[in-house]
Protein backbone atom coordinates (compact mmCIF):
# COMPACT_ATOMS: atom_id res chain seq x y z
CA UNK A 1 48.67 79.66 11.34
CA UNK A 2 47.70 79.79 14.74
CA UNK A 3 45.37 83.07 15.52
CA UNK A 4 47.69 84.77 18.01
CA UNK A 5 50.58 84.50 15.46
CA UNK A 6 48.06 86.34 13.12
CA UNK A 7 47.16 88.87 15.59
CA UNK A 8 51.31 89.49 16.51
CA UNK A 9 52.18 89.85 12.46
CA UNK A 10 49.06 92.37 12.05
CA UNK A 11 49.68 94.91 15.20
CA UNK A 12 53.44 95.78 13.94
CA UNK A 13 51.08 96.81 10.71
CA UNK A 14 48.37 98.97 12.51
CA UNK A 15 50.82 100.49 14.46
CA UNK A 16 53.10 102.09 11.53
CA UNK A 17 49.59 102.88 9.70
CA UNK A 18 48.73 105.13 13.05
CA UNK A 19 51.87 106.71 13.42
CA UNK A 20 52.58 107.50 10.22
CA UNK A 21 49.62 108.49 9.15
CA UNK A 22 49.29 111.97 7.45
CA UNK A 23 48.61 115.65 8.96
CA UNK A 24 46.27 115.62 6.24
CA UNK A 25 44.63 111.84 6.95
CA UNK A 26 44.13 113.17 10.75
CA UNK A 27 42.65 116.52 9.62
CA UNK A 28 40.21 114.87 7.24
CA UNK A 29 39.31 112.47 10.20
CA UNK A 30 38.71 115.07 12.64
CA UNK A 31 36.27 116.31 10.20
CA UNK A 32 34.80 113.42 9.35
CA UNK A 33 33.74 112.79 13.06
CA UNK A 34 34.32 115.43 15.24
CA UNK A 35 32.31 117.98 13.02
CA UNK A 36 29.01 118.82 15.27
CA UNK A 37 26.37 116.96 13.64
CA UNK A 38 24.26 119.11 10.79
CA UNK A 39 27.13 121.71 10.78
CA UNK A 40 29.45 122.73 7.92
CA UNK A 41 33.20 124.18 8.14
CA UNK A 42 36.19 125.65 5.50
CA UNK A 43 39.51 125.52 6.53
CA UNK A 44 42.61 126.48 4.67
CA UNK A 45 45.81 125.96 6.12
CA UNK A 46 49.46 127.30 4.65
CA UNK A 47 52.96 126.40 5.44
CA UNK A 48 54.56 129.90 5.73
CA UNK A 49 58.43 128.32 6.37
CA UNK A 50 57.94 126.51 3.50
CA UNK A 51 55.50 128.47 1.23
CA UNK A 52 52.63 125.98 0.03
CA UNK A 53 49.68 125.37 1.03
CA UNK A 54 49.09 122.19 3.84
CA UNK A 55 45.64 121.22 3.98
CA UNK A 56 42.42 122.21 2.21
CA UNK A 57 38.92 121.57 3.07
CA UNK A 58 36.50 123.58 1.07
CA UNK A 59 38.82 126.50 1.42
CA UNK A 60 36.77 128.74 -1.37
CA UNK A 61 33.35 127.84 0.57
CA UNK A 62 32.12 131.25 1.04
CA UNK A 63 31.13 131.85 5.08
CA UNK A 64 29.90 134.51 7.30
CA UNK A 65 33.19 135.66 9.01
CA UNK A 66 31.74 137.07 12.13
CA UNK A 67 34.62 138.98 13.81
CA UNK A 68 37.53 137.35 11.75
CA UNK A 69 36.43 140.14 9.27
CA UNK A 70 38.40 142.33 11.60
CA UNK A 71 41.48 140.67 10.68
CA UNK A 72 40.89 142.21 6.91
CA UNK A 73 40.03 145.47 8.24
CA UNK A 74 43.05 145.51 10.41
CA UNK A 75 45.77 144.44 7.18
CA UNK A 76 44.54 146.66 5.18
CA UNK A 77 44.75 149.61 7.85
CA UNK A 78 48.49 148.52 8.54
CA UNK A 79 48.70 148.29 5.13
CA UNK A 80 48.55 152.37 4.16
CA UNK A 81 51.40 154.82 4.17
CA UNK A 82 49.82 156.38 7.10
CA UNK A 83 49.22 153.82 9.00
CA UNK A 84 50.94 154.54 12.12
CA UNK A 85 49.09 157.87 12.30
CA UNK A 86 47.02 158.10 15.69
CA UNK A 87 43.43 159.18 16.11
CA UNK A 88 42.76 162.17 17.27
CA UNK A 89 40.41 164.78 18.67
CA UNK A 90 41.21 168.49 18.34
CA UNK A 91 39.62 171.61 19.93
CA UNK A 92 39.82 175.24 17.98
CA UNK A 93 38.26 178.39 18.36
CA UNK A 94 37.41 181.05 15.92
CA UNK A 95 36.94 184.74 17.35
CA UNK A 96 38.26 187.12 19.63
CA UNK A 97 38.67 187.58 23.32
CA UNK A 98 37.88 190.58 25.00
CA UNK A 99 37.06 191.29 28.62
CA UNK A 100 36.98 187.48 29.88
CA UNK A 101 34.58 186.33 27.15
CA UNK A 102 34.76 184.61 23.64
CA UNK A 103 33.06 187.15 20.96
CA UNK A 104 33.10 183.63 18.76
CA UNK A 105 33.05 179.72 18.41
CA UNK A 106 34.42 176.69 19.98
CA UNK A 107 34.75 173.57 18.13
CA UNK A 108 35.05 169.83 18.91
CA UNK A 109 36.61 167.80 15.74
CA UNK A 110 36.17 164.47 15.67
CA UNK A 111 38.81 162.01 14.48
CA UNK A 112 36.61 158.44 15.17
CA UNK A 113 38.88 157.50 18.62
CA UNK A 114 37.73 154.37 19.28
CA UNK A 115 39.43 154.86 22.80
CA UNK A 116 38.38 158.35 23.84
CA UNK A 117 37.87 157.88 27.69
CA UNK A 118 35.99 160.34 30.72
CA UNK A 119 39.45 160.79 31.04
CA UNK A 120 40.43 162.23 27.78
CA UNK A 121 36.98 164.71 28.14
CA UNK A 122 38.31 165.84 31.13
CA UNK A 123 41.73 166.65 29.39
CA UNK A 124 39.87 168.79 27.37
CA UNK A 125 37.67 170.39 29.07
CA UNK A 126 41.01 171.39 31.89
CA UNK A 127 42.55 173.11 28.49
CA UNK A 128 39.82 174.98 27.39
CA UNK A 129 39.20 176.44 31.14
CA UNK A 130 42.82 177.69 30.75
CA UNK A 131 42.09 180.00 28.17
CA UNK A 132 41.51 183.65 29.10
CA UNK A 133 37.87 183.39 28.73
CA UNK A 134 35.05 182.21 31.05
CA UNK A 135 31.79 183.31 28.57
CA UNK A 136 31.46 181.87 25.20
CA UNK A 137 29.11 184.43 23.47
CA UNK A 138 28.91 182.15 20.59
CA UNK A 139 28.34 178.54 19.33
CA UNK A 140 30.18 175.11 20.86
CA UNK A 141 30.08 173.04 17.90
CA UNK A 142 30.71 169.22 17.67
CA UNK A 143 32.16 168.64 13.72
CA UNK A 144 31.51 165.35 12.75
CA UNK A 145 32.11 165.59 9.14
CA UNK A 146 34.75 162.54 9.21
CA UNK A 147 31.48 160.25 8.72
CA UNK A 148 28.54 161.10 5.95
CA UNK A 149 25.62 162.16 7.73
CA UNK A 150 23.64 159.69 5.24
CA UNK A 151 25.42 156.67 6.50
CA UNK A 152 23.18 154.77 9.24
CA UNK A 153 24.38 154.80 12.98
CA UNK A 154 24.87 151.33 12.68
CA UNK A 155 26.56 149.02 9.68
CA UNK A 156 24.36 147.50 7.19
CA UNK A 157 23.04 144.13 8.59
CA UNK A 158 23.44 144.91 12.18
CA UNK A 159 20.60 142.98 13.96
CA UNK A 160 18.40 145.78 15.41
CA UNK A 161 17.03 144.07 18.46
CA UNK A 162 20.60 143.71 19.46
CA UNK A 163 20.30 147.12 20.90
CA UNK A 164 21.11 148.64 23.62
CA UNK A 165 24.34 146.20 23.71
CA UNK A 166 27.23 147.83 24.35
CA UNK A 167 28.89 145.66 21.66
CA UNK A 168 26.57 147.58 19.29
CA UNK A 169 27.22 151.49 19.87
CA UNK A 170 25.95 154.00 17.78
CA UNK A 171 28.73 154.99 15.17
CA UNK A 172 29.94 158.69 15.22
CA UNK A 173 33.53 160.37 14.91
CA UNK A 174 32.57 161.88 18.48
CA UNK A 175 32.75 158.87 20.59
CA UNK A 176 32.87 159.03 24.59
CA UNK A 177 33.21 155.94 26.05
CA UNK A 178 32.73 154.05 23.23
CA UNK A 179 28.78 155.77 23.04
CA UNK A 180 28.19 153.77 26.25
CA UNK A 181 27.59 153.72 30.02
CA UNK A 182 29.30 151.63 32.23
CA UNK A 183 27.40 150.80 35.28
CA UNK A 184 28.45 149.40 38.53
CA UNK A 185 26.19 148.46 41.51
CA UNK A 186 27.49 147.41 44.61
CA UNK A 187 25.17 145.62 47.23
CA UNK A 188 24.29 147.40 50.77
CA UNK A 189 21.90 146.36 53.18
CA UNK A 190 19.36 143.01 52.68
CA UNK A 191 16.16 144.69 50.92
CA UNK A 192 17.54 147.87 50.42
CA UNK A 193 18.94 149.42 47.04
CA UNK A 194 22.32 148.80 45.89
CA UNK A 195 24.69 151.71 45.25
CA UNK A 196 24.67 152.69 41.52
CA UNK A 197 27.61 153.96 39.80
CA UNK A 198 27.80 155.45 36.33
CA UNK A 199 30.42 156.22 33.87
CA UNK A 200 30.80 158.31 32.08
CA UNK A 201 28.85 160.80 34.59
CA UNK A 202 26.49 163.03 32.28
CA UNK A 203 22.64 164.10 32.81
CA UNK A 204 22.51 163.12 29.14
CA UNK A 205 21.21 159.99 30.56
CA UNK A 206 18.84 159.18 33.62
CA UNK A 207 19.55 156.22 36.08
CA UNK A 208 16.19 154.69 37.20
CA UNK A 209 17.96 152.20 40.44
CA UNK A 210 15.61 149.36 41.39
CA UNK A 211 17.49 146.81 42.63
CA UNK A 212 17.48 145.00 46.05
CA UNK A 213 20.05 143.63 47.90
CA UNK A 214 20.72 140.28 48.89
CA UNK A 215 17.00 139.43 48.31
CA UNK A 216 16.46 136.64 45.86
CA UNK A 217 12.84 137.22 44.86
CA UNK A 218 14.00 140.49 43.00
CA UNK A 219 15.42 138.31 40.03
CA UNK A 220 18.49 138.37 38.54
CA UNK A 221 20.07 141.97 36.95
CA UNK A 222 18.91 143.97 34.35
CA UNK A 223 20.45 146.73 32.85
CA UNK A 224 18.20 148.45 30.23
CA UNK A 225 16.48 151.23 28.67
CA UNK A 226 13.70 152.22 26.55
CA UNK A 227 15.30 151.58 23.28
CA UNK A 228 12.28 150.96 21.42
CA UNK A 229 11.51 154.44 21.70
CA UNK A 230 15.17 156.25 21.31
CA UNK A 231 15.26 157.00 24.96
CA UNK A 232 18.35 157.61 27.26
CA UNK A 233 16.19 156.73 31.06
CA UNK A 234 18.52 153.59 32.11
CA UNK A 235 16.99 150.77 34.10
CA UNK A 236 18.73 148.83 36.51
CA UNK A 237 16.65 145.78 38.64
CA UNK A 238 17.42 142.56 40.31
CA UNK A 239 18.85 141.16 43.39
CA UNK A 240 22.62 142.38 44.26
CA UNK A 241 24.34 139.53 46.16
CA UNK A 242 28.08 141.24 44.99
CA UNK A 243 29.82 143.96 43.02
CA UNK A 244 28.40 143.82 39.19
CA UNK A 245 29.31 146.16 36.46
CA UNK A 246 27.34 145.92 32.93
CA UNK A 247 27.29 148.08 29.88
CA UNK A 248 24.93 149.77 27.48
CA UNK A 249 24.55 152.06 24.46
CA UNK A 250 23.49 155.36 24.46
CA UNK A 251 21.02 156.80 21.72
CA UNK A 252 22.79 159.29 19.16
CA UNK A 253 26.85 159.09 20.53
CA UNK A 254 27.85 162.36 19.04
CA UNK A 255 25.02 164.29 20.75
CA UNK A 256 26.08 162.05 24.28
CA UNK A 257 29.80 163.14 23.64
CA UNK A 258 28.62 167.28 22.98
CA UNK A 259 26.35 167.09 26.05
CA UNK A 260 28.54 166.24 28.29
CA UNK A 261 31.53 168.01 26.96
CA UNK A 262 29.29 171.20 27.99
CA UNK A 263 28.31 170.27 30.95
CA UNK A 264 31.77 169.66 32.14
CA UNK A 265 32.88 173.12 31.08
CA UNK A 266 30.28 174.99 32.61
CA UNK A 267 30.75 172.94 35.90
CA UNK A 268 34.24 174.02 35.33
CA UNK A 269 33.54 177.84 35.30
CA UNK A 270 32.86 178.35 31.71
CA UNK A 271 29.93 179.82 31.14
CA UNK A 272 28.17 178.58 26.99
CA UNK A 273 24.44 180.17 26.92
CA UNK A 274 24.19 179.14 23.57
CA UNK A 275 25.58 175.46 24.38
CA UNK A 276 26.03 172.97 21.73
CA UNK A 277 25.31 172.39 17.92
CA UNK A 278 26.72 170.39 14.90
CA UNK A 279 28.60 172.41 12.33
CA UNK A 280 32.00 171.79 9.81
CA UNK A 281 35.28 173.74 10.69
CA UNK A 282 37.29 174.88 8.02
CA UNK A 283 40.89 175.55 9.45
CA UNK A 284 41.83 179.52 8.57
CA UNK A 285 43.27 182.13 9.67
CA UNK A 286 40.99 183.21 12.49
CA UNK A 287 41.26 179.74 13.38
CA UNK A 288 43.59 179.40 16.49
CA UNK A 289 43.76 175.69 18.04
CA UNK A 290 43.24 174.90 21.78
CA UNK A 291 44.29 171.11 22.55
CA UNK A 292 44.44 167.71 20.69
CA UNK A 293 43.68 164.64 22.10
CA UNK A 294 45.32 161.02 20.44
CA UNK A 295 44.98 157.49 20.99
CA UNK A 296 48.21 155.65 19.18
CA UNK A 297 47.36 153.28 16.65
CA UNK A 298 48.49 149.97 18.16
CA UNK A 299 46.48 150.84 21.43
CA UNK A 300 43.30 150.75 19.25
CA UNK A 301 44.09 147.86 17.21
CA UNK A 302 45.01 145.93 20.09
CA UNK A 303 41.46 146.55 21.47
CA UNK A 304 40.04 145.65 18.12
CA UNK A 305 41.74 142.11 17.56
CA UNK A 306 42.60 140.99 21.36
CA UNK A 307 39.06 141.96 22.66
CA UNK A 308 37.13 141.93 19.32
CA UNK A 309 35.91 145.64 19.62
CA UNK A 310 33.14 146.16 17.12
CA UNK A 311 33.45 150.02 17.27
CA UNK A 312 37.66 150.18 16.87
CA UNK A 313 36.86 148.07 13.60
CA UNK A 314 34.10 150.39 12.37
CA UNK A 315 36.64 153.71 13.53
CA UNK A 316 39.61 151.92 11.40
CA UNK A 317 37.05 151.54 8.62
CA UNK A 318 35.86 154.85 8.28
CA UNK A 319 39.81 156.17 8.60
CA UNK A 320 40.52 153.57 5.57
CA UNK A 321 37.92 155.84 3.71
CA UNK A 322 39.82 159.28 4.78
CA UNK A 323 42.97 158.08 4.23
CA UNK A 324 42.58 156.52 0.09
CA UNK A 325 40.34 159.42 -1.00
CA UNK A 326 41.50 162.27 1.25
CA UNK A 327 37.52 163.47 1.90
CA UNK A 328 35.48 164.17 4.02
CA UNK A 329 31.89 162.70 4.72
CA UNK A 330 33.06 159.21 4.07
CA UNK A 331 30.75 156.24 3.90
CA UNK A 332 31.14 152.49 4.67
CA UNK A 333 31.39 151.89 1.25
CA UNK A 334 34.84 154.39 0.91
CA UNK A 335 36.86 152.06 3.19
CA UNK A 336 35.18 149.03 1.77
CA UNK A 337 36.80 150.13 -1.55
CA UNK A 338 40.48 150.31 0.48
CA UNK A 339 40.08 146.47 1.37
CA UNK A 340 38.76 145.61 -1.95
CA UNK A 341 41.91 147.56 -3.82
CA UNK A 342 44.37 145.46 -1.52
CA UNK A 343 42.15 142.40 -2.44
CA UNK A 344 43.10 143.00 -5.94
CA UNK A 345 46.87 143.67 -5.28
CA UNK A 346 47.19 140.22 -3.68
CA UNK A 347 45.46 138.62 -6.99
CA UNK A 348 42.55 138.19 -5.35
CA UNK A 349 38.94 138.91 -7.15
CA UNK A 350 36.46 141.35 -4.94
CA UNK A 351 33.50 140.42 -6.87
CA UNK A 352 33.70 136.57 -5.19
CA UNK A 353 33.08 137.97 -2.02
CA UNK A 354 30.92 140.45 0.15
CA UNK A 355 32.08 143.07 2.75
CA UNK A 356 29.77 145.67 3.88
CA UNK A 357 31.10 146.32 7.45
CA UNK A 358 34.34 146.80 9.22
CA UNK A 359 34.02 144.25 12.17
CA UNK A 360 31.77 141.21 10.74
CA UNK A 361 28.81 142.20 13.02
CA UNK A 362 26.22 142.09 9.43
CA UNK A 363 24.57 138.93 8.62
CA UNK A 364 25.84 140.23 4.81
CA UNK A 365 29.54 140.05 4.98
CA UNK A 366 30.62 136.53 3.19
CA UNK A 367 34.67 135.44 3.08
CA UNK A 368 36.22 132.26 2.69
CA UNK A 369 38.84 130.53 4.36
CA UNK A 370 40.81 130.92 1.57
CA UNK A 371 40.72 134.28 1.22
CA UNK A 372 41.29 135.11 5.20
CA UNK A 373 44.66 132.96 4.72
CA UNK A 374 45.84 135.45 1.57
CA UNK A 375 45.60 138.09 4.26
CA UNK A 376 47.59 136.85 6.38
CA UNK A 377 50.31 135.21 4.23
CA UNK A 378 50.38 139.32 2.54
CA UNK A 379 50.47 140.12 6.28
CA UNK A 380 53.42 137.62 6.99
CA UNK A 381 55.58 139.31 4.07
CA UNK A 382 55.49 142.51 5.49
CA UNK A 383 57.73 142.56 8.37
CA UNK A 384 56.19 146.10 9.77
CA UNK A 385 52.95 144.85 9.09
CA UNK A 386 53.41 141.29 10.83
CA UNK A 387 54.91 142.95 13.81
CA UNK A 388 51.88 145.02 14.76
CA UNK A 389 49.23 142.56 13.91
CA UNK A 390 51.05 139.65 15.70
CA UNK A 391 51.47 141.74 18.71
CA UNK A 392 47.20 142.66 18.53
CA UNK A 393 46.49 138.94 18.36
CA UNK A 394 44.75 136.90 20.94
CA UNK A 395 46.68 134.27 22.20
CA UNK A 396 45.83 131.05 22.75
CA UNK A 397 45.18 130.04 26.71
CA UNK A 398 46.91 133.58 27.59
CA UNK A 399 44.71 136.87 26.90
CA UNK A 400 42.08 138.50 24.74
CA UNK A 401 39.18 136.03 23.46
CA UNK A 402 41.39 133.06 23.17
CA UNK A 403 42.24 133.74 27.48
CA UNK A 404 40.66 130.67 28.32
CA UNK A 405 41.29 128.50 25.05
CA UNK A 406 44.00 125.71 24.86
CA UNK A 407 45.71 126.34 28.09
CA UNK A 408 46.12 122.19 28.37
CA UNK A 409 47.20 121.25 25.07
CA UNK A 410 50.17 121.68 22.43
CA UNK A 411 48.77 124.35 21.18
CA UNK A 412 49.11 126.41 24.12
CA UNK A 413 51.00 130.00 23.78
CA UNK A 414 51.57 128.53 20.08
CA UNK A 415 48.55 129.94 18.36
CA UNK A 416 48.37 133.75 17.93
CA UNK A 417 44.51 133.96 16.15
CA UNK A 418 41.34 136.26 16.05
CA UNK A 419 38.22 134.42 16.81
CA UNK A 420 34.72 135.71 15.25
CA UNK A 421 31.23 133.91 16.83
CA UNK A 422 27.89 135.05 15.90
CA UNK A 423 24.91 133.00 16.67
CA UNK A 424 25.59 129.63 13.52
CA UNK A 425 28.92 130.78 12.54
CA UNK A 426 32.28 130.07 14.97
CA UNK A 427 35.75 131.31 13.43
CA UNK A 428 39.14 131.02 13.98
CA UNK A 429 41.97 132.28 12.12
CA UNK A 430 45.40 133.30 12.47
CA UNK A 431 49.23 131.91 12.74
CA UNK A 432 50.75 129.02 14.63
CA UNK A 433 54.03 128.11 15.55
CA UNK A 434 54.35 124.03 14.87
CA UNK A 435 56.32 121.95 17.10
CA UNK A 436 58.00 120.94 13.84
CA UNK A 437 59.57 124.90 13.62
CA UNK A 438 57.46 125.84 10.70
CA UNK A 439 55.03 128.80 10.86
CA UNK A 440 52.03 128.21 9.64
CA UNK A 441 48.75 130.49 8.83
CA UNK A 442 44.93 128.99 9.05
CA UNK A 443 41.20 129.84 8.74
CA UNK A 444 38.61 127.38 10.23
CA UNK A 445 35.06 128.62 9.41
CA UNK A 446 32.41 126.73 11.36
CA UNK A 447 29.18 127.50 9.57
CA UNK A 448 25.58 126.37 10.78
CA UNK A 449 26.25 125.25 13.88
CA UNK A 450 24.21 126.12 17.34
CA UNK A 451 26.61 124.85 19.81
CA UNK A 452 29.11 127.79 19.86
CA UNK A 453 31.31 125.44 22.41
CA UNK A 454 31.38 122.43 20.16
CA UNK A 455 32.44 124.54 17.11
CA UNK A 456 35.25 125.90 19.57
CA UNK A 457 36.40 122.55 20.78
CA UNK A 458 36.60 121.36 17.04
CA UNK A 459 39.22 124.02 16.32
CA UNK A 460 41.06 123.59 19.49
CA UNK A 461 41.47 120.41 18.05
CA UNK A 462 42.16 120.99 14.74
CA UNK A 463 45.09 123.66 16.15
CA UNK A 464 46.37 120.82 18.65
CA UNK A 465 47.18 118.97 15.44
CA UNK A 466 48.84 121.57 13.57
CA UNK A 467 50.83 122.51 16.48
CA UNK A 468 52.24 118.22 16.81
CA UNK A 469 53.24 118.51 13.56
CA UNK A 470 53.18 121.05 11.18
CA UNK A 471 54.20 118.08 8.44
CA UNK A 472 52.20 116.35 5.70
């Protein structure tokens, strides 16, 4: 047979092997060559329009989860009866008022807002100056009971020297700011100082400005402080060619929040000789309440998930704890039992795995892909609970860490998924909407990788093939 006639019979051949070649056949090719080289990955994947699962790949590996933790911290919040409660901040005061001054005590409560802005300190503080009192002859206490005081500042198996981030605040129901400064520096004339900015404003903090404008031999920027030693003196240096505005923690964000809260009402007119302390209120009769402050639930879980907010998951964690034991003082450990108990409603066996923080900044926590997809298929079958985490969800090529993800493929606008990337792990996991119609659900947990942008390509990829097809 002559060899072209060979060649014509065989490409008819290759051609229906290529095109009808499995969902699964591609998948396990991807991973077979597209994997980065010495790295590992789980992925689950689950047909939700036709309930079974679609494609497995070491689905019960156990992985660090990195920020996809969130997305178990977040179910099980929706989850409770009061989920839809918002956080809140309340002031009271206990005493009398006689002759324009408080014979008593003021009190801050804390309720863990995630979200409490210089704003919402300013609401306050414009309440309390209404009252008909300008002395407090008493104590201004900050009650921060919602938390134990035993618990650390920071989850277990948060990487110390990752302070001062502002990714890594210091935990406390009395947050301002999210415990951190934002600073903004503007350049002005060649060699001279740029013009510093800082929010909140507070003398809690000092602002050290050595920057230089538009000269290149001062460096790059710098924003630091001495947090080797627990101190509050900020550092700013570098060369200012445009407008910049970084972050950083602040040392002890309860005593930040109380500090300022004080200052503000005495630069308002109220005068507190005694100014601030820590101490519980116990709601009574002499108890009389001033003003509340809330954030609404969705606004703070749409911080956590869209822009992976380590501190909204921690606040959600410690509210799981209030909420299933009705204490206070809660620990870690309180909420940690909420996620386990919904763990075991969905059949699923706590003891495989290891959660020790709300947001998947520890080095301990340890899912599987498996086990991120029985989230979200409970999630799925809960129409109020689908509605709100759907809407908190990044999504893909449009906003939150998934902004600049996808934007050319098929799987643009079609994935809705929370992303979790900690130096060797990259994570992806939520729904997508197949071009075939069905709705599907996924976990891809890249494990011992360095290159966080080839772990990020591979699931791009592996999401532009779910979202052609959909169909073993």
């Amino acid at each position: 047979m002559k060899s072209w006639l060979i060649g014509l019979l065989l490409l008819p051949a290759t051609l229906w092997g290529q095109n009808h070649s499995t969902l699964a056949d591609r998948l396990d090719t991807l991973v077979a060559n597209e994997l980065p080289a010495g790295s590992n990955v789980g992925i689950a994947v689950y047909d939700l329009t036709d309930n079974k699962p679609l494609y497995n790949h070491q689905a019960d590996k156990l992985c660090r989860p990195a920020s996809t933790m969130k997305l178990l911290t977040g179910i099980a919040a929706l989850a409770q009866p009061e989920s839809d409660a918002p956080f809140r901040t309340e002031v009271w005061y206990k005493g009398t008022i006689e002759r324009d001054t408080l014979h008593g005590d003021l009190y801050v409560v804390g309720g863990f807002d995630p979200e409490f802005t210089d704003e919402a300190l300013d609401t306050l503080v414009s309440y309390v100056q209404r009252l008909p009192f300008s002395v407090v002859n008493g104590h201004i206490y900050g009650d921060v009971s919602m938390r134990d005081s035993t618990a650390s500042y920071w989850g277990s198996g948060w990487i110390w020297d990752d302070n001062p981030s502002a990714f890594q605040p210091y935990l406390s129901p009395l947050m301002l700011n999210k415990g951190t400064v934002t600073v903004t520096v503007t350049p002005t004339v060649a060699g001279e100082v740029g013009t510093v900015v800082c929010v909140p404003r507070s003398t809690y903090y000092i602002m050290d400005n050595r920057t230089q404008s538009y000269t290149p031999s001062a460096g790059g920027l710098k924003l630091t402080r001495s947090w080797q030693y627990n101190l509050n003196n900020l550092s700013l240096t570098g060369n200012v060619t445009a407008k910049w505005s970084g972050g950083i923690n602040l040392f002890l964000s309860d005593d930040f929040f109380m500090h300022t809260f004080v200052e503000r009402l005495e630069e308002a007119g109220v005068q507190c000789p005694h100014r601030y302390s820590f101490g519980v209120f116990t709601r009574d009769s002499l108890a009389t309440p001033v003003v509340y402050y809330e954030t609404p639930m969705q606004q703070a879980l749409d911080q956590m998930l869209k822009e992976s907010d380590n501190l909204n998951a921690e606040a959600f964690l410690c509210r799981l704890g209030v909420q299933t034991t009705g204490r206070r003082y809660i620990k870690p450990a309180d909420g940690i039992k909420a996620i386990d108990r919904l763990m075991t409603r969905m059949g699923e066996n706590p003891k495989r795995y290891r959660i020790v923080d709300g947001s998947g900044l520890s080095q301990y926590d340890y899912l599987s892909p498996q086990l991120l997809v029985a989230f979200l298929r409970f999630a799925y079958a809960d129409t109020n609970i689908f509605q709100r985490l759907y809407k908190a969800l990044p999504i893909a090529g449009v906003d939150g860490t998934l902004q600049h993800r996808m934007k050319n493929s098929p799987a643009y606008r079609r994935v809705y998924a929370k992303t979790g990337t900690m130096t060797g792990v990259s994570c992806l996991a939520g729904y997508l909407r197949a071009a075939n119609g069905h709705f599907l659900t996924f976990a891809i947990m890249n494990q011992n990788q360095l290159s966080g942008s080839a772990a990020r390509k591979f699931q791009d990829k592996v999401c532009e093939l779910l979202a052609e097809s959909g169909e073993l």
